[in-house]
PDB file of N, CA and C in Angstrom:
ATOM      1  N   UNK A   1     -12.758  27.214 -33.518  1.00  0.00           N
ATOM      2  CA  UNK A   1     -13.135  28.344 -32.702  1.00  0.00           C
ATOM      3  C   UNK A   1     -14.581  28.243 -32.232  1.00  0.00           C
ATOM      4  N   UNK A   2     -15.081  27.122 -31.773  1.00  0.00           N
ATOM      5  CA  UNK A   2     -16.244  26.839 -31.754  1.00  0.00           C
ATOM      6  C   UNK A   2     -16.174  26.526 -30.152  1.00  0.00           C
ATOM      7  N   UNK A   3     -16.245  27.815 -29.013  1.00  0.00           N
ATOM      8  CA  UNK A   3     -16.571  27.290 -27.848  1.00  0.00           C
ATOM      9  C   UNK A   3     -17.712  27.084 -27.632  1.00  0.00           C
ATOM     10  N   UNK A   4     -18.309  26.523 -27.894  1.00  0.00           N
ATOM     11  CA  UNK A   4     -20.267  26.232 -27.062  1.00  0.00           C
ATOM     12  C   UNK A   4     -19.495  24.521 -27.171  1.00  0.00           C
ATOM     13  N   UNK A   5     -18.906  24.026 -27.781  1.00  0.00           N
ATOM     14  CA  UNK A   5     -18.361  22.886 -27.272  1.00  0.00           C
ATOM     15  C   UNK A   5     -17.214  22.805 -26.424  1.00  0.00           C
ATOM     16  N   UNK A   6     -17.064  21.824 -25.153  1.00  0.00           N
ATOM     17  CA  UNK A   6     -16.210  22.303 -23.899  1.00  0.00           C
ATOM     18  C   UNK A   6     -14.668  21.122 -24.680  1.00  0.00           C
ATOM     19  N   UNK A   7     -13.739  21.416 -24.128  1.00  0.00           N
ATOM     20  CA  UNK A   7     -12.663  20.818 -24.467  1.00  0.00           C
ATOM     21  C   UNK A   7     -12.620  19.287 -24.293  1.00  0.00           C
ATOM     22  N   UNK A   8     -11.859  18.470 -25.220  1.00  0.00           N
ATOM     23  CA  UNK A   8     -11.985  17.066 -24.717  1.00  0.00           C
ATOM     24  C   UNK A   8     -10.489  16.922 -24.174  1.00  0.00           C
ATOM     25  N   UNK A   9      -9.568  17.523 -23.734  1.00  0.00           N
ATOM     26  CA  UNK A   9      -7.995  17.355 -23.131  1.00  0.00           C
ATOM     27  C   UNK A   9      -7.460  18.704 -23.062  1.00  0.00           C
ATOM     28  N   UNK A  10      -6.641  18.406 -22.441  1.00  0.00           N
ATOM     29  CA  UNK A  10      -5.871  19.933 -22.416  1.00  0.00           C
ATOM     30  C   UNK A  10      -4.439  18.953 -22.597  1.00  0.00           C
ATOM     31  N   UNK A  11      -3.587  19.179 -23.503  1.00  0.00           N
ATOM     32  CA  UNK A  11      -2.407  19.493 -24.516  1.00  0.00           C
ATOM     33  C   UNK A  11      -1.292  20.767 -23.946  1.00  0.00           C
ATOM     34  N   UNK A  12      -0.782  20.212 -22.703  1.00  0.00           N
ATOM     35  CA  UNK A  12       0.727  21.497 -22.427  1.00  0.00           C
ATOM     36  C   UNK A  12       1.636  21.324 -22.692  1.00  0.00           C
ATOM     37  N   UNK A  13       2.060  22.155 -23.641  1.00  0.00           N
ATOM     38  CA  UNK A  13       3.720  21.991 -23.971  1.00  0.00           C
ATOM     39  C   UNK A  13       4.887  21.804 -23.214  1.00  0.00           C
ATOM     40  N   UNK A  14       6.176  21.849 -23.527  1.00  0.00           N
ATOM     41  CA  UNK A  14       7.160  21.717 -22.570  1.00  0.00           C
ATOM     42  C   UNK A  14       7.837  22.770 -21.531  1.00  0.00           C
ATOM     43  N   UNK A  15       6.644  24.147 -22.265  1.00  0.00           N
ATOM     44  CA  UNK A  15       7.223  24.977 -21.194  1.00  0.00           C
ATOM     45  C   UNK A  15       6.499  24.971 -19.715  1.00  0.00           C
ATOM     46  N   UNK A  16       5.779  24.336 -19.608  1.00  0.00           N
ATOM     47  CA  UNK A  16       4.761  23.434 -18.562  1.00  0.00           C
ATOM     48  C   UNK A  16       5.800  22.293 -17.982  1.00  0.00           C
ATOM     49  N   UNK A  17       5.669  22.280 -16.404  1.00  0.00           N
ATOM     50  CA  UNK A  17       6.119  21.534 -15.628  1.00  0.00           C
ATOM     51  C   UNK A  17       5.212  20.945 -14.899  1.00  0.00           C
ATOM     52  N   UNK A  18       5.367  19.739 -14.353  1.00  0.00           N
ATOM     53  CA  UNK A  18       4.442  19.090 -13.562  1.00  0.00           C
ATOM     54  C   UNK A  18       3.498  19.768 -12.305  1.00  0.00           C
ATOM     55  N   UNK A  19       4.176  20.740 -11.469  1.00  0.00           N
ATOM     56  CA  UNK A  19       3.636  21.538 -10.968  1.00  0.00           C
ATOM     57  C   UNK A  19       2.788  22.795 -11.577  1.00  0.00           C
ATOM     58  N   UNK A  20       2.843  23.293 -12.622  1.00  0.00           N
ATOM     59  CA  UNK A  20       2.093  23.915 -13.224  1.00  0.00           C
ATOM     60  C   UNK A  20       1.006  23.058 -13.552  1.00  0.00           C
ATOM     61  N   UNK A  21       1.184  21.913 -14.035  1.00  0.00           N
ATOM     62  CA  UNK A  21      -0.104  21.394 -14.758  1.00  0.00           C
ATOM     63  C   UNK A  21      -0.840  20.994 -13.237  1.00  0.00           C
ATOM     64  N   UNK A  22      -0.365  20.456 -12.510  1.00  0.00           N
ATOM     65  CA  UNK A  22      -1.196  20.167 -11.152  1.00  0.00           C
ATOM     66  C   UNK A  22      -1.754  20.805 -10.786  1.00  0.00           C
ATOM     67  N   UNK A  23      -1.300  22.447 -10.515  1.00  0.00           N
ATOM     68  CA  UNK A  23      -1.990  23.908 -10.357  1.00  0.00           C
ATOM     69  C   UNK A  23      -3.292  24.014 -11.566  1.00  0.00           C
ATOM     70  N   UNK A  24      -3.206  23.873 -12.537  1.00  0.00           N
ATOM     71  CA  UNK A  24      -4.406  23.945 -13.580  1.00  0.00           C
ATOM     72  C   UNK A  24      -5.063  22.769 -13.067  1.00  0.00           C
ATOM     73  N   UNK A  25      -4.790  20.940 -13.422  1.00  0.00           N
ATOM     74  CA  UNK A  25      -5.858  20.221 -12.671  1.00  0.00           C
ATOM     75  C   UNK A  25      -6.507  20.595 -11.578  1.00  0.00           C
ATOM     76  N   UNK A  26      -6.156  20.883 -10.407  1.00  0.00           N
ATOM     77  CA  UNK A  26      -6.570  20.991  -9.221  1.00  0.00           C
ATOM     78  C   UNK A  26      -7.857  22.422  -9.169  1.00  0.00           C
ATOM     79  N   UNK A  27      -7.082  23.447 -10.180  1.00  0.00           N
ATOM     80  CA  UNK A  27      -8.434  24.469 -10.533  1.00  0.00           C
ATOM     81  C   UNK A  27      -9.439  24.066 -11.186  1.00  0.00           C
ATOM     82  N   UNK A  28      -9.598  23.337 -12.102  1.00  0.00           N
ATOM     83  CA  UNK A  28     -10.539  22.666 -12.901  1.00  0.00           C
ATOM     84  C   UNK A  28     -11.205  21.529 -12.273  1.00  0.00           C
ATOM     85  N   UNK A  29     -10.539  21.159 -11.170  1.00  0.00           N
ATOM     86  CA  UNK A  29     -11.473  19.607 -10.439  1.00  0.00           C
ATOM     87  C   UNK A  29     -13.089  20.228 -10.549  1.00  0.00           C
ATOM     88  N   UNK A  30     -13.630  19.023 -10.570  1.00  0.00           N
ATOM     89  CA  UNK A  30     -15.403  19.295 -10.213  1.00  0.00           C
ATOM     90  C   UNK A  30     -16.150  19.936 -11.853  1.00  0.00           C
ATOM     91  N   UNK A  31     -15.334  20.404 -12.393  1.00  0.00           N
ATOM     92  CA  UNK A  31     -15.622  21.459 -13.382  1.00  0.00           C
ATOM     93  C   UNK A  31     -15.403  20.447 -14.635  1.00  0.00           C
ATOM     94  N   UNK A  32     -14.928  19.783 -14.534  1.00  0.00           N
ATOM     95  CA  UNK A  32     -14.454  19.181 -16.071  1.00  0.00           C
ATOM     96  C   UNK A  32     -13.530  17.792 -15.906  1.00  0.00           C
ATOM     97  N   UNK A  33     -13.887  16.637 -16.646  1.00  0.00           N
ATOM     98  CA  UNK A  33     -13.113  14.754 -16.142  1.00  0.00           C
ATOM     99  C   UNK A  33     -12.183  14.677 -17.685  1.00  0.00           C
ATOM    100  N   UNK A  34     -11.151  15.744 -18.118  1.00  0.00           N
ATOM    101  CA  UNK A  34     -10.634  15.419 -19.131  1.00  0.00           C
ATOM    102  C   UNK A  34      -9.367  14.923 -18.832  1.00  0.00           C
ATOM    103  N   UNK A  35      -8.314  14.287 -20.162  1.00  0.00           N
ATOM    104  CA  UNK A  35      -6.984  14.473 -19.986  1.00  0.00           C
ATOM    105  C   UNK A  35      -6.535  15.214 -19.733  1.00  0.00           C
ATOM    106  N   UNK A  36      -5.645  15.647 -19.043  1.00  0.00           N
ATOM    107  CA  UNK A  36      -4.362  16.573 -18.760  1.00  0.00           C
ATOM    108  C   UNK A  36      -2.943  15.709 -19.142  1.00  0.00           C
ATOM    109  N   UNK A  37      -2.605  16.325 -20.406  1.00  0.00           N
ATOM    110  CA  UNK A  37      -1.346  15.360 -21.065  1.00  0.00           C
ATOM    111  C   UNK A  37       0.035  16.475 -21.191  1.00  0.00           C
ATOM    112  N   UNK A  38       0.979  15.987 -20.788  1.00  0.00           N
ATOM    113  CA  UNK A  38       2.253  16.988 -20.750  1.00  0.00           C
ATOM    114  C   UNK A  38       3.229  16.164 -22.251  1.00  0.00           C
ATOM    115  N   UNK A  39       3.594  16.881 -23.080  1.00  0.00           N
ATOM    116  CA  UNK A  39       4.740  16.763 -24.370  1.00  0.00           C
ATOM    117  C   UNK A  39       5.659  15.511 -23.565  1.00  0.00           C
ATOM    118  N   UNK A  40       5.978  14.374 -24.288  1.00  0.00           N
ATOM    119  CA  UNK A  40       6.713  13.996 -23.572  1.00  0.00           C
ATOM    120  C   UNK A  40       8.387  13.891 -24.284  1.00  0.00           C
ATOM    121  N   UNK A  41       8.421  15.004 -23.593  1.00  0.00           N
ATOM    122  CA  UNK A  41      10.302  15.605 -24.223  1.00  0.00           C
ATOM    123  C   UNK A  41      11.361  14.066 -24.543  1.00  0.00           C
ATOM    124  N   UNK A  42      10.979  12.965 -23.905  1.00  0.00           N
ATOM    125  CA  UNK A  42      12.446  12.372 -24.327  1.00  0.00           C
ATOM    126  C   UNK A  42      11.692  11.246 -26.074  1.00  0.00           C
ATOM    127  N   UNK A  43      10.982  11.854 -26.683  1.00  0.00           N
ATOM    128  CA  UNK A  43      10.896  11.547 -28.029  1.00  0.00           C
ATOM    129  C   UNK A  43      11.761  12.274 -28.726  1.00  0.00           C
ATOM    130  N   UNK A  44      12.166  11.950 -30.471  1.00  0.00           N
ATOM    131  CA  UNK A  44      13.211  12.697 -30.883  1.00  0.00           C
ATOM    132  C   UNK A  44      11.850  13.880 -31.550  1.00  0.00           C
ATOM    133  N   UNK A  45      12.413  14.927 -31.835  1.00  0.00           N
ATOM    134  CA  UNK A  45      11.267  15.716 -32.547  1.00  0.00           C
ATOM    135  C   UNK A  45      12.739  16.466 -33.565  1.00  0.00           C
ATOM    136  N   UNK A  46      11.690  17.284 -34.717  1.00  0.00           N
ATOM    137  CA  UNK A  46      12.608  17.914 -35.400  1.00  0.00           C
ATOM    138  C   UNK A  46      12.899  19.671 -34.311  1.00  0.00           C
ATOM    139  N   UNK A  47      14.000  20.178 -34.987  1.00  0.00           N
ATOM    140  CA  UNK A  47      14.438  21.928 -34.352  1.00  0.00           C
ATOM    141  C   UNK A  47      13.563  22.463 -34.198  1.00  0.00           C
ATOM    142  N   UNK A  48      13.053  23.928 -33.755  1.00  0.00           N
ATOM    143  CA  UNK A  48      12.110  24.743 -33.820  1.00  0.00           C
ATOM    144  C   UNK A  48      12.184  24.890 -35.494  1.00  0.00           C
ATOM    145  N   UNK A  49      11.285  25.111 -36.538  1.00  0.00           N
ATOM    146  CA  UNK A  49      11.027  25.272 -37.473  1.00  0.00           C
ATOM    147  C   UNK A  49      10.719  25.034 -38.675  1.00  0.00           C
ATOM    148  N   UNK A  50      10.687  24.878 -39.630  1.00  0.00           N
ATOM    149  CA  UNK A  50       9.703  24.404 -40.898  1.00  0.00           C
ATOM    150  C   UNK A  50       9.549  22.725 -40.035  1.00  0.00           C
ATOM    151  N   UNK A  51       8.330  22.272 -40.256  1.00  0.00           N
ATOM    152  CA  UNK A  51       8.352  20.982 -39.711  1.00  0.00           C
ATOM    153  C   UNK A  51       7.971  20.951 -38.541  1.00  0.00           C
ATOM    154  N   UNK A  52       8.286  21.877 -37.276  1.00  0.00           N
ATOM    155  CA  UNK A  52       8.444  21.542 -36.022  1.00  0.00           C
ATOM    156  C   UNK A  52       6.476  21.584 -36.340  1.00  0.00           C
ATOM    157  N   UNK A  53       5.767  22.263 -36.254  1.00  0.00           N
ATOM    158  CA  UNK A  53       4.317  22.489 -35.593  1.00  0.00           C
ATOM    159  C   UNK A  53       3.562  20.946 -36.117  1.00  0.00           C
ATOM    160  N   UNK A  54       4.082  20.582 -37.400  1.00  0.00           N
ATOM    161  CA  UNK A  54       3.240  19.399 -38.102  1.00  0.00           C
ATOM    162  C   UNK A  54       3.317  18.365 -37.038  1.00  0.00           C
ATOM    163  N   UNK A  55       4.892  18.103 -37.003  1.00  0.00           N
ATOM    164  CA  UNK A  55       5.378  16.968 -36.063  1.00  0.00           C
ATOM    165  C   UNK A  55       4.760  16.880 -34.687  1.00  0.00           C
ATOM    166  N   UNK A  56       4.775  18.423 -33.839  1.00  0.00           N
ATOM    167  CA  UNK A  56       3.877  18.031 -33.036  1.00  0.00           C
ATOM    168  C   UNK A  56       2.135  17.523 -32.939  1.00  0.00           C
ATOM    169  N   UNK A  57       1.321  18.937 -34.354  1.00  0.00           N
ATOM    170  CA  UNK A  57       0.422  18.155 -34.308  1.00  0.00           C
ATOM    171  C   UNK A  57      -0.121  16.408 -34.566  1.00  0.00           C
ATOM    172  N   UNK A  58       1.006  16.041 -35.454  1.00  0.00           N
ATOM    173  CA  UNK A  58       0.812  14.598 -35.766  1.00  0.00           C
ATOM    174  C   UNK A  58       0.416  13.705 -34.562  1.00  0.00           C
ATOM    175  N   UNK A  59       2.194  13.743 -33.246  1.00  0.00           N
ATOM    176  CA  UNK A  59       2.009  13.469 -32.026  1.00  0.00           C
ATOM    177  C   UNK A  59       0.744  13.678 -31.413  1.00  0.00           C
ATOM    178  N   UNK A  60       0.111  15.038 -31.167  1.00  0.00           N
ATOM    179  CA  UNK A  60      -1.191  14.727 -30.349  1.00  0.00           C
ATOM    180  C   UNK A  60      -2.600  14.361 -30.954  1.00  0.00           C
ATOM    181  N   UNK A  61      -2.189  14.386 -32.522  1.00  0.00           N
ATOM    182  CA  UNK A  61      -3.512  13.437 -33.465  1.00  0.00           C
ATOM    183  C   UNK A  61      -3.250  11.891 -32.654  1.00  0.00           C
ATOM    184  N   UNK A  62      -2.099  11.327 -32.468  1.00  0.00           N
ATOM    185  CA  UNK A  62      -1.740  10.017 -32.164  1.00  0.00           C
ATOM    186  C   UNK A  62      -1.897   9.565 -30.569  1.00  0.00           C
ATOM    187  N   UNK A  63      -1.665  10.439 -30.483  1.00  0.00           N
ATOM    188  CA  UNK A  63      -2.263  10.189 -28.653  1.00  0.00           C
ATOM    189  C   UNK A  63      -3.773  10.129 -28.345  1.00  0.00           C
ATOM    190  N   UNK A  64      -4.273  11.357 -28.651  1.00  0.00           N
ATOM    191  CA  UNK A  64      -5.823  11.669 -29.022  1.00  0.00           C
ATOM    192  C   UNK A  64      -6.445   9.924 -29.364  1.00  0.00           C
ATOM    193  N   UNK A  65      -6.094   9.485 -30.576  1.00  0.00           N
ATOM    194  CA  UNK A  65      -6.474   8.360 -30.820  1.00  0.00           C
ATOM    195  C   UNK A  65      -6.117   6.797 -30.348  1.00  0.00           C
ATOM    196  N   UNK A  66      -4.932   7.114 -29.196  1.00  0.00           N
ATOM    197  CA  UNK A  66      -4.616   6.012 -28.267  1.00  0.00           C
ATOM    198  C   UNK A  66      -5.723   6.095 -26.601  1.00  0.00           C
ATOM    199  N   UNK A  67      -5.940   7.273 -26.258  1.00  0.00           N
ATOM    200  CA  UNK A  67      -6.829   7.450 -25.100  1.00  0.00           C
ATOM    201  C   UNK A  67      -8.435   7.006 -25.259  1.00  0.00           C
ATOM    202  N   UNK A  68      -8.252   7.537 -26.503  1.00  0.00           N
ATOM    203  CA  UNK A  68      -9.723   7.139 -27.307  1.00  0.00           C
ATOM    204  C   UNK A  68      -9.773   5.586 -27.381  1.00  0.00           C
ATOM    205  N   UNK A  69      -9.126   5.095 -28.058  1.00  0.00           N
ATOM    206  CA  UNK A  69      -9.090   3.520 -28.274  1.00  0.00           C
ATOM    207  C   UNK A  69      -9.115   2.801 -26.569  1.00  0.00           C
ATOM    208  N   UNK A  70      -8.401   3.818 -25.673  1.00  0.00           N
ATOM    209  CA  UNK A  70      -8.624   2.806 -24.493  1.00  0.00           C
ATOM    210  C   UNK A  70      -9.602   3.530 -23.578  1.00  0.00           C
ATOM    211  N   UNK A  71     -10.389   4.208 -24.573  1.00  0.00           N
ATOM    212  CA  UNK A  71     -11.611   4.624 -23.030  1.00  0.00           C
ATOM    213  C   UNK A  71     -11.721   5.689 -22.003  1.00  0.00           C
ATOM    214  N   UNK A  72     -10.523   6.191 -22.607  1.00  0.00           N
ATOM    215  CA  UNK A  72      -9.629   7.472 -21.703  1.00  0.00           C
ATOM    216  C   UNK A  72     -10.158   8.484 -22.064  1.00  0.00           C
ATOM    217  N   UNK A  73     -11.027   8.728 -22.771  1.00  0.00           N
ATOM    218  CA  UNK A  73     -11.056  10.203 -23.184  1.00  0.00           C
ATOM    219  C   UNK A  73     -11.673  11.196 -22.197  1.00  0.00           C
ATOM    220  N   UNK A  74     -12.484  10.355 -21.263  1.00  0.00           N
ATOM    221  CA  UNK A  74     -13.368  11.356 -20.255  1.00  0.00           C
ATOM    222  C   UNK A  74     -12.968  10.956 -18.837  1.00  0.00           C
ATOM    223  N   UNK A  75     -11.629  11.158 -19.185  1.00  0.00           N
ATOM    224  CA  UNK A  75     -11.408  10.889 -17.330  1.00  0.00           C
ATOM    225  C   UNK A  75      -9.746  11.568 -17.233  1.00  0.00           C
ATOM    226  N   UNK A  76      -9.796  11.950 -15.795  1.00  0.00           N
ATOM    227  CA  UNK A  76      -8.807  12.872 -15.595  1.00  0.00           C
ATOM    228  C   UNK A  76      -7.738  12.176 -15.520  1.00  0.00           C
ATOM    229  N   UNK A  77      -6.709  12.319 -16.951  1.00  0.00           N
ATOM    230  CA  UNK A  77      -5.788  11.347 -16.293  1.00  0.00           C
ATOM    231  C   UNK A  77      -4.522  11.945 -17.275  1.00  0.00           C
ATOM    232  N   UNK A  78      -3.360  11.725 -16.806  1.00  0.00           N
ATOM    233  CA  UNK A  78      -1.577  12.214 -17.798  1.00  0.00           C
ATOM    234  C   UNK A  78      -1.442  11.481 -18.184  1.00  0.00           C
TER     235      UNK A  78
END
């Protein structure tokens, strides 16, 4: 809960469609060079519940640290 630091990605779930997230990039241009990363639904994941929130956070610990490893972290990119 520490905003005086600005975000390093923005993380939209699946109720986010490509046109929604384009509508948010396109407001944020000029303002901010982060990821914009959408869930990518055809992985297997567990049901909604016990389990479901870990599994996703695991996923975007693992991504987080693939953009990072390639340099990605400060540039606008899905």
């Amino acid at each position: 809960m520490n905003y005086s630091k600005p975000p390093v990605a923005v993380f939209a779930g699946a109720l986010y469609g490509d046109e929604e997230i384009d509508e948010m990039r396109q407001a944020c241009q000029g303002i901010s060079s982060i990821p914009w990363l959408k869930m990518d639904m055809s992985v297997p994941k567990p049901p909604l519940g016990p389990g479901y929130a870990e599994h996703v956070v695991q996923r975007i610990k693992e991504c987080m640290k693939k953009i990072e490893t390639e340099g990605k972290l400060e540039q606008d990119v899905r």
